[in-house]
PDB file of N, CA and C in Angstrom:
ATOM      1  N   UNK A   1    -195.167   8.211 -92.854  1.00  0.00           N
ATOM      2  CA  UNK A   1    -194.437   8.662 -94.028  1.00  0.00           C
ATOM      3  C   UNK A   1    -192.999   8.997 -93.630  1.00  0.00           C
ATOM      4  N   UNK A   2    -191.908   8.548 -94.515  1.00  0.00           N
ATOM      5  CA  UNK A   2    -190.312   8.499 -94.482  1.00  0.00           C
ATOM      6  C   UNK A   2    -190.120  10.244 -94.486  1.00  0.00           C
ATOM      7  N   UNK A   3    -189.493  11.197 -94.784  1.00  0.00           N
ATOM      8  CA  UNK A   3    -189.094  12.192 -95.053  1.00  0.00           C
ATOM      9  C   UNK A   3    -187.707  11.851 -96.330  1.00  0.00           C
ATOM     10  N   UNK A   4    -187.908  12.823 -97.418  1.00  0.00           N
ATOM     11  CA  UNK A   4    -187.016  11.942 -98.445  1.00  0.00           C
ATOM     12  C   UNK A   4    -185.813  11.599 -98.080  1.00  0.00           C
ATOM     13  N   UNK A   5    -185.285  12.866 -97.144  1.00  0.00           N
ATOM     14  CA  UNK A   5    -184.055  12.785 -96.643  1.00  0.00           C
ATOM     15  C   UNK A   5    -183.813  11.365 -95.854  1.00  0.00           C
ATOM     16  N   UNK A   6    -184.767  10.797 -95.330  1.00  0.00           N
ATOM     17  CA  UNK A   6    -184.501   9.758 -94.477  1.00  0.00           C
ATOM     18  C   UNK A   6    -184.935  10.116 -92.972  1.00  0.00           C
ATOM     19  N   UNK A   7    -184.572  11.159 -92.420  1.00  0.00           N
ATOM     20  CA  UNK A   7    -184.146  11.965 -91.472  1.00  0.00           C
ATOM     21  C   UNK A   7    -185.424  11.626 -90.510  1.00  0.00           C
ATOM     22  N   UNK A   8    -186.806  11.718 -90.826  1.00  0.00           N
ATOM     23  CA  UNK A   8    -187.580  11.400 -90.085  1.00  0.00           C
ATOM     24  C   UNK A   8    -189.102  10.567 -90.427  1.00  0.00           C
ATOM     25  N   UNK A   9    -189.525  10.020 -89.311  1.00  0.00           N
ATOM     26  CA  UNK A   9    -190.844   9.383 -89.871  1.00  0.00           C
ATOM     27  C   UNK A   9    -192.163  10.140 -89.151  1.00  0.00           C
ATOM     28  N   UNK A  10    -193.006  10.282 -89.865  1.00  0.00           N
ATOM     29  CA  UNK A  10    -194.377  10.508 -89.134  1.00  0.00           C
ATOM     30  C   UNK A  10    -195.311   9.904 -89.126  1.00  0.00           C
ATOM     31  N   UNK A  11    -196.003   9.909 -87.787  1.00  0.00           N
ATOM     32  CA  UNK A  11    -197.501   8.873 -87.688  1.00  0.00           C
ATOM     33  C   UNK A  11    -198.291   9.675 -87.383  1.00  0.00           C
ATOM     34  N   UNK A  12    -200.105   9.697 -88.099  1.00  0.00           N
ATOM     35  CA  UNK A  12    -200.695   9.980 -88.157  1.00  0.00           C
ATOM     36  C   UNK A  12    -201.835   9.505 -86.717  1.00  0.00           C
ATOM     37  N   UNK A  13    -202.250   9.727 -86.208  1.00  0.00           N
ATOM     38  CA  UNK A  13    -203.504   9.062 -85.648  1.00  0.00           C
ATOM     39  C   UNK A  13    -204.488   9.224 -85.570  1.00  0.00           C
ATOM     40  N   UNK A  14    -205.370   8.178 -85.166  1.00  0.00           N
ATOM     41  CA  UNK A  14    -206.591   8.842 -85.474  1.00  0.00           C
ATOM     42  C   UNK A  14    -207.204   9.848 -84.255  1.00  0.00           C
ATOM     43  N   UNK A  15    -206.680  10.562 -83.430  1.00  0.00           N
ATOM     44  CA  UNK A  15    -207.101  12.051 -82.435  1.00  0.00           C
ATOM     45  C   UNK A  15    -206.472  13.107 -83.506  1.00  0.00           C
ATOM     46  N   UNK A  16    -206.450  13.195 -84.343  1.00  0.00           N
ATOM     47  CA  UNK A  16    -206.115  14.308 -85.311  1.00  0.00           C
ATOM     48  C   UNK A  16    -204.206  14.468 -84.788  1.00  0.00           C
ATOM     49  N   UNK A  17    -203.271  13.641 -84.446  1.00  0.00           N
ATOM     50  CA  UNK A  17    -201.995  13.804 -83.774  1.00  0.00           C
ATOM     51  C   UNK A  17    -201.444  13.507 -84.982  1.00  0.00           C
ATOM     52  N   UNK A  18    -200.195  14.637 -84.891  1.00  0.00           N
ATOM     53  CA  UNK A  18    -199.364  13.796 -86.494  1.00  0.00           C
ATOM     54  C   UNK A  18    -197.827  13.733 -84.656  1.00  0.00           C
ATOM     55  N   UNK A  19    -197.224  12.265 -84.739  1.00  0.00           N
ATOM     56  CA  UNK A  19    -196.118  12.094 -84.230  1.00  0.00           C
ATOM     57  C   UNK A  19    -195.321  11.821 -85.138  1.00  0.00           C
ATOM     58  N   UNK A  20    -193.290  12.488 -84.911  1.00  0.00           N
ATOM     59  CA  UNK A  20    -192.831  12.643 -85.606  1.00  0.00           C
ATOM     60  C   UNK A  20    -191.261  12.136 -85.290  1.00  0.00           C
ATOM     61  N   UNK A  21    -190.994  10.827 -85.442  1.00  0.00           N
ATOM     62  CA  UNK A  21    -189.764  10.372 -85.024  1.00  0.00           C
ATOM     63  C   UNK A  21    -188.386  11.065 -85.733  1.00  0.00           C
ATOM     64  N   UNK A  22    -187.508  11.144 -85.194  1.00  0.00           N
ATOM     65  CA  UNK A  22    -186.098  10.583 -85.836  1.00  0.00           C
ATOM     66  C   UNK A  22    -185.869   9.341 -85.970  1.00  0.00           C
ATOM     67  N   UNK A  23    -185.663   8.954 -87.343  1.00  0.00           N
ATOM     68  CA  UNK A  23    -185.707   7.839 -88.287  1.00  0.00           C
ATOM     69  C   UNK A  23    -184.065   7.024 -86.921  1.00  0.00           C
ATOM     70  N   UNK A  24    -183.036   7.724 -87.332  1.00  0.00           N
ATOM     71  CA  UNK A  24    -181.851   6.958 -87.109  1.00  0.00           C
ATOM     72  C   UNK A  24    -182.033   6.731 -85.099  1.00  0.00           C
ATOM     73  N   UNK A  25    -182.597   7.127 -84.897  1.00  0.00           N
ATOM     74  CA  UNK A  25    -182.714   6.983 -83.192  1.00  0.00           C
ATOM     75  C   UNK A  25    -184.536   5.742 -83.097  1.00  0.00           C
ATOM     76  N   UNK A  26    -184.456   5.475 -83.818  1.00  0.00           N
ATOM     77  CA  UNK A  26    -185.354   4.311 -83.956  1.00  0.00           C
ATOM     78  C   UNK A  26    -184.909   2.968 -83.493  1.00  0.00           C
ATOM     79  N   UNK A  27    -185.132   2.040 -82.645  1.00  0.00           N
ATOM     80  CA  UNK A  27    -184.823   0.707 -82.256  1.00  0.00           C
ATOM     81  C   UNK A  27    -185.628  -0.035 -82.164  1.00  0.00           C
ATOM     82  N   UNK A  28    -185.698  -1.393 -82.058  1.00  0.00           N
ATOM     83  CA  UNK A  28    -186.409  -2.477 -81.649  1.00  0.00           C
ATOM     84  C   UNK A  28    -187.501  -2.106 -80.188  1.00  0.00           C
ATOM     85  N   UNK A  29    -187.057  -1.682 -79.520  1.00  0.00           N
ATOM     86  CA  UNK A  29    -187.682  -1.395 -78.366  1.00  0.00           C
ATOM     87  C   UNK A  29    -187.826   0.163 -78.124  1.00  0.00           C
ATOM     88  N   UNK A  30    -187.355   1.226 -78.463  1.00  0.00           N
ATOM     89  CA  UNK A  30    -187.676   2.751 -78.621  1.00  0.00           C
ATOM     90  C   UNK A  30    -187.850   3.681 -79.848  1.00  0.00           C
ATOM     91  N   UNK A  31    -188.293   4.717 -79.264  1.00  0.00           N
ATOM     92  CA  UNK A  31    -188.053   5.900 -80.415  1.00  0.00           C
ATOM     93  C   UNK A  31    -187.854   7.352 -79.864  1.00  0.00           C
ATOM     94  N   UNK A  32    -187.092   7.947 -80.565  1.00  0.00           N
ATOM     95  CA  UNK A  32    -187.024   8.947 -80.164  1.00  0.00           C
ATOM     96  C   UNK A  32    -187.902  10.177 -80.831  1.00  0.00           C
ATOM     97  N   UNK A  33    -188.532  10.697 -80.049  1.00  0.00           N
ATOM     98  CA  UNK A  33    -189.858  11.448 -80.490  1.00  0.00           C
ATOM     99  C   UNK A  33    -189.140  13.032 -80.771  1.00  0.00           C
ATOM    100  N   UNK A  34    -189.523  13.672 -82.072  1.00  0.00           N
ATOM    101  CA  UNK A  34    -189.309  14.842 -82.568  1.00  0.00           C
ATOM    102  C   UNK A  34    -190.006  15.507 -82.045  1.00  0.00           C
ATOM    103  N   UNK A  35    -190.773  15.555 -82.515  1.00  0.00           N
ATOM    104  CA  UNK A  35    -191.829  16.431 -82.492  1.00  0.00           C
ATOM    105  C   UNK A  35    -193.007  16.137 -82.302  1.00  0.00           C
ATOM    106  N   UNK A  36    -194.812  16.349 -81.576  1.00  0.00           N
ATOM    107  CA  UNK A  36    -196.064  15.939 -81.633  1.00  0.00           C
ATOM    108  C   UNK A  36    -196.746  17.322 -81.794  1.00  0.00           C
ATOM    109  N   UNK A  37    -197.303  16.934 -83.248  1.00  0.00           N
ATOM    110  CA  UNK A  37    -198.522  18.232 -83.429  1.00  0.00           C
ATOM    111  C   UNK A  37    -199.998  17.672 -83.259  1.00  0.00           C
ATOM    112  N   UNK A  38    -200.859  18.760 -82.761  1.00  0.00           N
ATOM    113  CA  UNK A  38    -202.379  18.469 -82.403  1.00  0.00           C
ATOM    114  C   UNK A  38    -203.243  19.557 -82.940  1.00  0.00           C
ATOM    115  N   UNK A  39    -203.111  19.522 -83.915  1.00  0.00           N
ATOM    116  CA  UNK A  39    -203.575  21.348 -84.608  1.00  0.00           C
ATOM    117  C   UNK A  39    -204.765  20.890 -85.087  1.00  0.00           C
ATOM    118  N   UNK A  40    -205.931  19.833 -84.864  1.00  0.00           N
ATOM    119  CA  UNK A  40    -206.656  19.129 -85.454  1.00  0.00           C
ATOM    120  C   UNK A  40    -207.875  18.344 -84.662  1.00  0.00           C
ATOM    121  N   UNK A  41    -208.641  17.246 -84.946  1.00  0.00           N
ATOM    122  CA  UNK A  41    -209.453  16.499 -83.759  1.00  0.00           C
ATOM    123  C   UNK A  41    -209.390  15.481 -84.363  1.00  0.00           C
ATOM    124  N   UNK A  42    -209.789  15.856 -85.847  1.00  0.00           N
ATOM    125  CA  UNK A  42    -210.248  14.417 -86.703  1.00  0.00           C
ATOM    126  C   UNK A  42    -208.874  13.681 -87.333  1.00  0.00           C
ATOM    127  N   UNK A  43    -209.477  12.666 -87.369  1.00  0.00           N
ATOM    128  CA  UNK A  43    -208.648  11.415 -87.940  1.00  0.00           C
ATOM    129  C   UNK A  43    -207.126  11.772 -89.178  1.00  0.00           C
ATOM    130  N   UNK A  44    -205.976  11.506 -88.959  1.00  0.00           N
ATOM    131  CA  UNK A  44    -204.758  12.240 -90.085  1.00  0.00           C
ATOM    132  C   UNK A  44    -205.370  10.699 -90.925  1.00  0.00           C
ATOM    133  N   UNK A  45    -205.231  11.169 -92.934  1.00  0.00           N
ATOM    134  CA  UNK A  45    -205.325  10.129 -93.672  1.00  0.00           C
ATOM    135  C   UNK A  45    -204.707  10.263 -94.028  1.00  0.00           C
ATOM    136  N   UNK A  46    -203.503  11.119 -94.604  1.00  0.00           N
ATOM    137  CA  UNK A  46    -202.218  11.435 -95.548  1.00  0.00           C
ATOM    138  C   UNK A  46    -201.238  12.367 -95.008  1.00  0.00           C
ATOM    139  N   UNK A  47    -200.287  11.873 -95.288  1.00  0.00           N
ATOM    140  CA  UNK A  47    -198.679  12.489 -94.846  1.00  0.00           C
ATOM    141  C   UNK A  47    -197.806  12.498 -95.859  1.00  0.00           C
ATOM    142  N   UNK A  48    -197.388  13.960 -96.168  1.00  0.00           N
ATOM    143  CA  UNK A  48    -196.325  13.560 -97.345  1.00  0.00           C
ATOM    144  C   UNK A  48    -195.342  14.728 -96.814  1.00  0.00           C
ATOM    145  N   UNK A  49    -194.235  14.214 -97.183  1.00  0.00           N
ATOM    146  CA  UNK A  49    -192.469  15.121 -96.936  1.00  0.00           C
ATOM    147  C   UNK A  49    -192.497  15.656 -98.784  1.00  0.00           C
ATOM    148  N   UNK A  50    -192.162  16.896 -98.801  1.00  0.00           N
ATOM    149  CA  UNK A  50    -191.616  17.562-100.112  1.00  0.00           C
ATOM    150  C   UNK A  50    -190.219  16.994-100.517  1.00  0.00           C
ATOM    151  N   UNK A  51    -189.901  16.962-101.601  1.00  0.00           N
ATOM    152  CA  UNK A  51    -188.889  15.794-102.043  1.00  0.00           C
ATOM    153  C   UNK A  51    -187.709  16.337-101.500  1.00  0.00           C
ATOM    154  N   UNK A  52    -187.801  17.751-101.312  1.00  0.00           N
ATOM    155  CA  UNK A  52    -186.268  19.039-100.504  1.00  0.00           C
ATOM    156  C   UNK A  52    -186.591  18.407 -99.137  1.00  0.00           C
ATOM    157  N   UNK A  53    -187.648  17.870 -98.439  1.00  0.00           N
ATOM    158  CA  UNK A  53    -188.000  17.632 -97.400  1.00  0.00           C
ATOM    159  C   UNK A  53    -187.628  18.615 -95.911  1.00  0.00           C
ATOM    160  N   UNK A  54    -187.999  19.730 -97.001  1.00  0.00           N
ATOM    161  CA  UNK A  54    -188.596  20.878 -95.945  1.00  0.00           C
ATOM    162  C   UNK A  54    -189.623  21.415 -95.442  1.00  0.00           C
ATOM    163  N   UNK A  55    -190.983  20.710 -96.443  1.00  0.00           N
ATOM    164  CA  UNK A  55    -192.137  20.176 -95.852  1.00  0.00           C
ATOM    165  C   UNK A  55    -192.556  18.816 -95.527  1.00  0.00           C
ATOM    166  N   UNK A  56    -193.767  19.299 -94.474  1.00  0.00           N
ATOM    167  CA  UNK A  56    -194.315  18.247 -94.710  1.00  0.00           C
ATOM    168  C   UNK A  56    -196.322  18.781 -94.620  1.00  0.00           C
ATOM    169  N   UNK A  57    -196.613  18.064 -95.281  1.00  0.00           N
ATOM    170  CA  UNK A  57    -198.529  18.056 -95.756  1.00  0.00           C
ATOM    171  C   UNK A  57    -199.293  17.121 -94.598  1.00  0.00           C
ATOM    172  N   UNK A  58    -199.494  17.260 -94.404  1.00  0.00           N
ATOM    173  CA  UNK A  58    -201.066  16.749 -93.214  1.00  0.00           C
ATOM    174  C   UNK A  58    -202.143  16.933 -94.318  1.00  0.00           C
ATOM    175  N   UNK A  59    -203.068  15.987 -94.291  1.00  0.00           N
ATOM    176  CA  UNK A  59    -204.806  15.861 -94.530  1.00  0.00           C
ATOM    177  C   UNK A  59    -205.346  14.681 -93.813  1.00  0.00           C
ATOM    178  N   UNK A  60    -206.350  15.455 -93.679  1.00  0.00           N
ATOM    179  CA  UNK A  60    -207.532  14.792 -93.108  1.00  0.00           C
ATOM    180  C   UNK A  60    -208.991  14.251 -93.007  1.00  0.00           C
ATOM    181  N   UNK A  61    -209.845  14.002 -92.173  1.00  0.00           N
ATOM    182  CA  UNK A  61    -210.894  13.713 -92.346  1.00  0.00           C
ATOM    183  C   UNK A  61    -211.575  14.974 -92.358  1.00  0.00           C
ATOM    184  N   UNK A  62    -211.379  15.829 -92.040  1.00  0.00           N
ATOM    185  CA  UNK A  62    -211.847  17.294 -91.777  1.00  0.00           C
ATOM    186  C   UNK A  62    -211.781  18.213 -93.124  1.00  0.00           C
ATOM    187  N   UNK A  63    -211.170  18.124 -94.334  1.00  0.00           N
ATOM    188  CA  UNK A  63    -210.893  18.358 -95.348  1.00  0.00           C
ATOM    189  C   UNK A  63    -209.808  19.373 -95.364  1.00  0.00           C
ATOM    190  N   UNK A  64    -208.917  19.505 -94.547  1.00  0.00           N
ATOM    191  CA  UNK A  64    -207.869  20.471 -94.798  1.00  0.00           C
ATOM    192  C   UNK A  64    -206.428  19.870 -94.582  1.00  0.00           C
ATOM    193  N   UNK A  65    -205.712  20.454 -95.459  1.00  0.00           N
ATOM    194  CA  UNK A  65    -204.087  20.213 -95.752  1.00  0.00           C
ATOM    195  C   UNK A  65    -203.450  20.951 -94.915  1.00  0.00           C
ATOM    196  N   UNK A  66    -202.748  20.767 -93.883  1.00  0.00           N
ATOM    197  CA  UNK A  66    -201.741  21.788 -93.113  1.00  0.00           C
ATOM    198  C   UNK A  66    -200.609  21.255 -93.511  1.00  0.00           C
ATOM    199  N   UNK A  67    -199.739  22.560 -93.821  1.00  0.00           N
ATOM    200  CA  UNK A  67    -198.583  22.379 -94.142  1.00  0.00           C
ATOM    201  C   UNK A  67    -197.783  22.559 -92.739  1.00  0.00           C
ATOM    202  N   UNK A  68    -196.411  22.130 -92.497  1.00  0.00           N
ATOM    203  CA  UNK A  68    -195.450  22.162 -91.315  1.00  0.00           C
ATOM    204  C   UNK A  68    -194.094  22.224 -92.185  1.00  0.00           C
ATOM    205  N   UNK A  69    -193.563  23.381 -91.709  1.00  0.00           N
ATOM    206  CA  UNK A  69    -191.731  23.524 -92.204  1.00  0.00           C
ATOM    207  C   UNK A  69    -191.015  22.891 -90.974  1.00  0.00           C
ATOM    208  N   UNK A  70    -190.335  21.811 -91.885  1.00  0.00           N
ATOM    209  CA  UNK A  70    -189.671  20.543 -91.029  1.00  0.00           C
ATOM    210  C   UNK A  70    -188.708  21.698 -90.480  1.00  0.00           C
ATOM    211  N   UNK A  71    -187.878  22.450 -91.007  1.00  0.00           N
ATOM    212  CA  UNK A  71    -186.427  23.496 -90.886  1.00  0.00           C
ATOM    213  C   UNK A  71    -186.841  24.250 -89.406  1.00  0.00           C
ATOM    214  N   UNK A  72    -188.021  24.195 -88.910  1.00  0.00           N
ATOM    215  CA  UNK A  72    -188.580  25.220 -87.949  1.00  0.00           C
ATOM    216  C   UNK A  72    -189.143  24.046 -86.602  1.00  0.00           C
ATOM    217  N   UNK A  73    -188.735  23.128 -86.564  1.00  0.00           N
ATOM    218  CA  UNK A  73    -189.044  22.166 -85.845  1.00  0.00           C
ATOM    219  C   UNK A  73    -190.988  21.799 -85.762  1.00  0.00           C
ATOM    220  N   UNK A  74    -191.148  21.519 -86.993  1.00  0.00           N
ATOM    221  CA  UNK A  74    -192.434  21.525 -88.127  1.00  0.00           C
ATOM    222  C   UNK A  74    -193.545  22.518 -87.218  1.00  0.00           C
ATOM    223  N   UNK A  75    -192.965  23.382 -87.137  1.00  0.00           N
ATOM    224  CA  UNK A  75    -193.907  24.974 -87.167  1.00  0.00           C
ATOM    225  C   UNK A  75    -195.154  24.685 -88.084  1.00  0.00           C
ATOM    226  N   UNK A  76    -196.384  24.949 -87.777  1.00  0.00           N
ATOM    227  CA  UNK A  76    -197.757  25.142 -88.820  1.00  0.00           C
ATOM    228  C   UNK A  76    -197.701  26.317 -90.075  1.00  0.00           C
ATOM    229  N   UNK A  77    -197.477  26.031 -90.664  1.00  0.00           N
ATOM    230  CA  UNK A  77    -197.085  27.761 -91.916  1.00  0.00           C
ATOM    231  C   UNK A  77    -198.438  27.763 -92.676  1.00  0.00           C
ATOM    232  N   UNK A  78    -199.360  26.895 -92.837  1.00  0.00           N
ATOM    233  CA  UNK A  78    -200.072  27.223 -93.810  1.00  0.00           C
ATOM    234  C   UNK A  78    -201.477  26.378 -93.657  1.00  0.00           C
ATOM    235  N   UNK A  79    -202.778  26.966 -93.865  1.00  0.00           N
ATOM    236  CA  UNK A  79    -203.721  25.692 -93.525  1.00  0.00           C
ATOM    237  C   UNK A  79    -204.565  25.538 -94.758  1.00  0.00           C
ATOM    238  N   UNK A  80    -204.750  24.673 -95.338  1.00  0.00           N
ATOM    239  CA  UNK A  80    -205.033  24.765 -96.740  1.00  0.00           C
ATOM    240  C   UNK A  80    -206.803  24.568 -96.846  1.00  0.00           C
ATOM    241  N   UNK A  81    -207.304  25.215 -97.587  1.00  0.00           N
ATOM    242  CA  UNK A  81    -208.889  24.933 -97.128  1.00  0.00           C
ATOM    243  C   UNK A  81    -209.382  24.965 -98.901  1.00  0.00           C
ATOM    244  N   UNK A  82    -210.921  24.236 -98.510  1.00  0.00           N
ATOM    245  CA  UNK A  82    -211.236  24.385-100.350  1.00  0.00           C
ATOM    246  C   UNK A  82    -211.757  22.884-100.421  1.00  0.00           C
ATOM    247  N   UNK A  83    -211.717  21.992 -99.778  1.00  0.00           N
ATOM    248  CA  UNK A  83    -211.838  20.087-100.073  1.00  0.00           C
ATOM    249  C   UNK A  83    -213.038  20.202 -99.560  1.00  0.00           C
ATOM    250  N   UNK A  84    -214.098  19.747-100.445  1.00  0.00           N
ATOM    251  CA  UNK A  84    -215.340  19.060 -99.962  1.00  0.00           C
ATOM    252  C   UNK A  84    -215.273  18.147 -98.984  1.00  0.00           C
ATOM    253  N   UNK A  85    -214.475  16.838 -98.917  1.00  0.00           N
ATOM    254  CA  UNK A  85    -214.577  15.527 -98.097  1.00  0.00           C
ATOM    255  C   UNK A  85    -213.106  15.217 -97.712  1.00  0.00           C
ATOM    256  N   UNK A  86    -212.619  14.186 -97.104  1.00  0.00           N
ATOM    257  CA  UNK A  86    -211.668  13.839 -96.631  1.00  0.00           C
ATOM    258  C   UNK A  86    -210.500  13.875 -97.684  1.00  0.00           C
ATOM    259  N   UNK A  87    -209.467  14.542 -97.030  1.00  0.00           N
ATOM    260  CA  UNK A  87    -208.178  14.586 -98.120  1.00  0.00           C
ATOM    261  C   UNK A  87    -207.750  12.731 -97.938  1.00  0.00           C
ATOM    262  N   UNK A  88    -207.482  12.546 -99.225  1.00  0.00           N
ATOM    263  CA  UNK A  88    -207.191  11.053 -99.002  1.00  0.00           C
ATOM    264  C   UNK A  88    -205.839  10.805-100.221  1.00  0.00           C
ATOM    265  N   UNK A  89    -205.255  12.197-100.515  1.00  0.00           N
ATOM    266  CA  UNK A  89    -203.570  11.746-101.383  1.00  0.00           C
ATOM    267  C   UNK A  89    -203.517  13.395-101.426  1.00  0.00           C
ATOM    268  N   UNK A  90    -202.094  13.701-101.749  1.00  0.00           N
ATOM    269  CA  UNK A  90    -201.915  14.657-101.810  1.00  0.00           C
ATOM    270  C   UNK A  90    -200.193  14.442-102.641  1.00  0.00           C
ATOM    271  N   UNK A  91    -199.795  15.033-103.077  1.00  0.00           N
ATOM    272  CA  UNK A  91    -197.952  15.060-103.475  1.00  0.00           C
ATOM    273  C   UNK A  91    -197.545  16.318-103.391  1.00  0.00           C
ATOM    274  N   UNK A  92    -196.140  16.513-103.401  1.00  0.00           N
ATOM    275  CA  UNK A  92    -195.142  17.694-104.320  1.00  0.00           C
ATOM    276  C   UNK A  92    -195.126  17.505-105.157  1.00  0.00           C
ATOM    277  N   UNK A  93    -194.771  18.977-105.740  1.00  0.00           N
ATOM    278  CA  UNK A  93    -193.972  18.741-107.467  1.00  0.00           C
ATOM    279  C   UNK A  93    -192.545  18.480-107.330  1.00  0.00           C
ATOM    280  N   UNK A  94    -191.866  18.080-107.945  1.00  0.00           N
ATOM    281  CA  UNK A  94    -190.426  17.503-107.772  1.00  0.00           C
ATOM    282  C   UNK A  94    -189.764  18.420-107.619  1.00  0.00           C
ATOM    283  N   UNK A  95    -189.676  19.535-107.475  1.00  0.00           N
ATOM    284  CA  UNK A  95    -189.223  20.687-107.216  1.00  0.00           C
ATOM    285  C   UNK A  95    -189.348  21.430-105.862  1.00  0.00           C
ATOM    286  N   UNK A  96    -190.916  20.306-105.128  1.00  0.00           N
ATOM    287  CA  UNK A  96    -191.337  21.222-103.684  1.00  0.00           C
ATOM    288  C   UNK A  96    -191.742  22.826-104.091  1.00  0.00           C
ATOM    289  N   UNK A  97    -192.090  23.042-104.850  1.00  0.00           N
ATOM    290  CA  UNK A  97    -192.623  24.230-105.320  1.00  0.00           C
ATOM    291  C   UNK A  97    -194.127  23.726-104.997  1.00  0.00           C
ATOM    292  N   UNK A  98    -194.807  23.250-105.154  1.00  0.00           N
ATOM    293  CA  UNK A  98    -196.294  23.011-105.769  1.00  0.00           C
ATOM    294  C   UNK A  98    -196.837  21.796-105.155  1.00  0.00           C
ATOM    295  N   UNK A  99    -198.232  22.107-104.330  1.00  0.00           N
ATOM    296  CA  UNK A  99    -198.332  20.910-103.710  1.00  0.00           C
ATOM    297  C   UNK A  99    -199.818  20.459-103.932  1.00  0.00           C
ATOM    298  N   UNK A 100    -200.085  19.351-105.121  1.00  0.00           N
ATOM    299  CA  UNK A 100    -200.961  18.922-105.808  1.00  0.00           C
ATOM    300  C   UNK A 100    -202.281  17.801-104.607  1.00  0.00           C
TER     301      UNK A 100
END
């Protein structure tokens, strides 16, 4: 997933890893790595940036949403619990207030 700003990309994998490039330090042959979170085991299925793109949402196969404040070099702020089965979409509200 892009970050709206542009600013960065994240990959999910399947060891529960969200990796987190800088978009503009991206090349044919490298990347330059932001950040790697492991707060997890199971498989990432969804990644979303808040449209302010001062978050970003993690879900998983495990049924929980972790939130990360990009502004904090994506610090864990929040772990969202409540999902029967695998989170498989998630959004903001256009405002980044509210995360559906």
């Amino acid at each position: 997933a892009y970050s709206y700003n542009g600013a960065y990309l994240a990959v999910g994998l399947t060891n529960g890893q969200v990796t987190i490039f800088e978009s503009e330090k991206i090349t044919e042959s490298n990347a330059s790595v932001k950040a790697k979170r492991k707060d997890r085991s199971k498989q990432i299925s969804e990644i979303k940036f808040s449209p302010d793109s001062r978050y970003m949402a993690v879900g998983a196969h495990d049924s929980y949403i972790l939130i990360y404040d990009v502004t904090q070099n994506f610090k864990l702020v929040k772990k969202l619990r409540g999902h029967h089965s695998t989170v498989t979409h998630c959004d903001f509200s256009l405002d980044s207030s509210n995360l559906m």
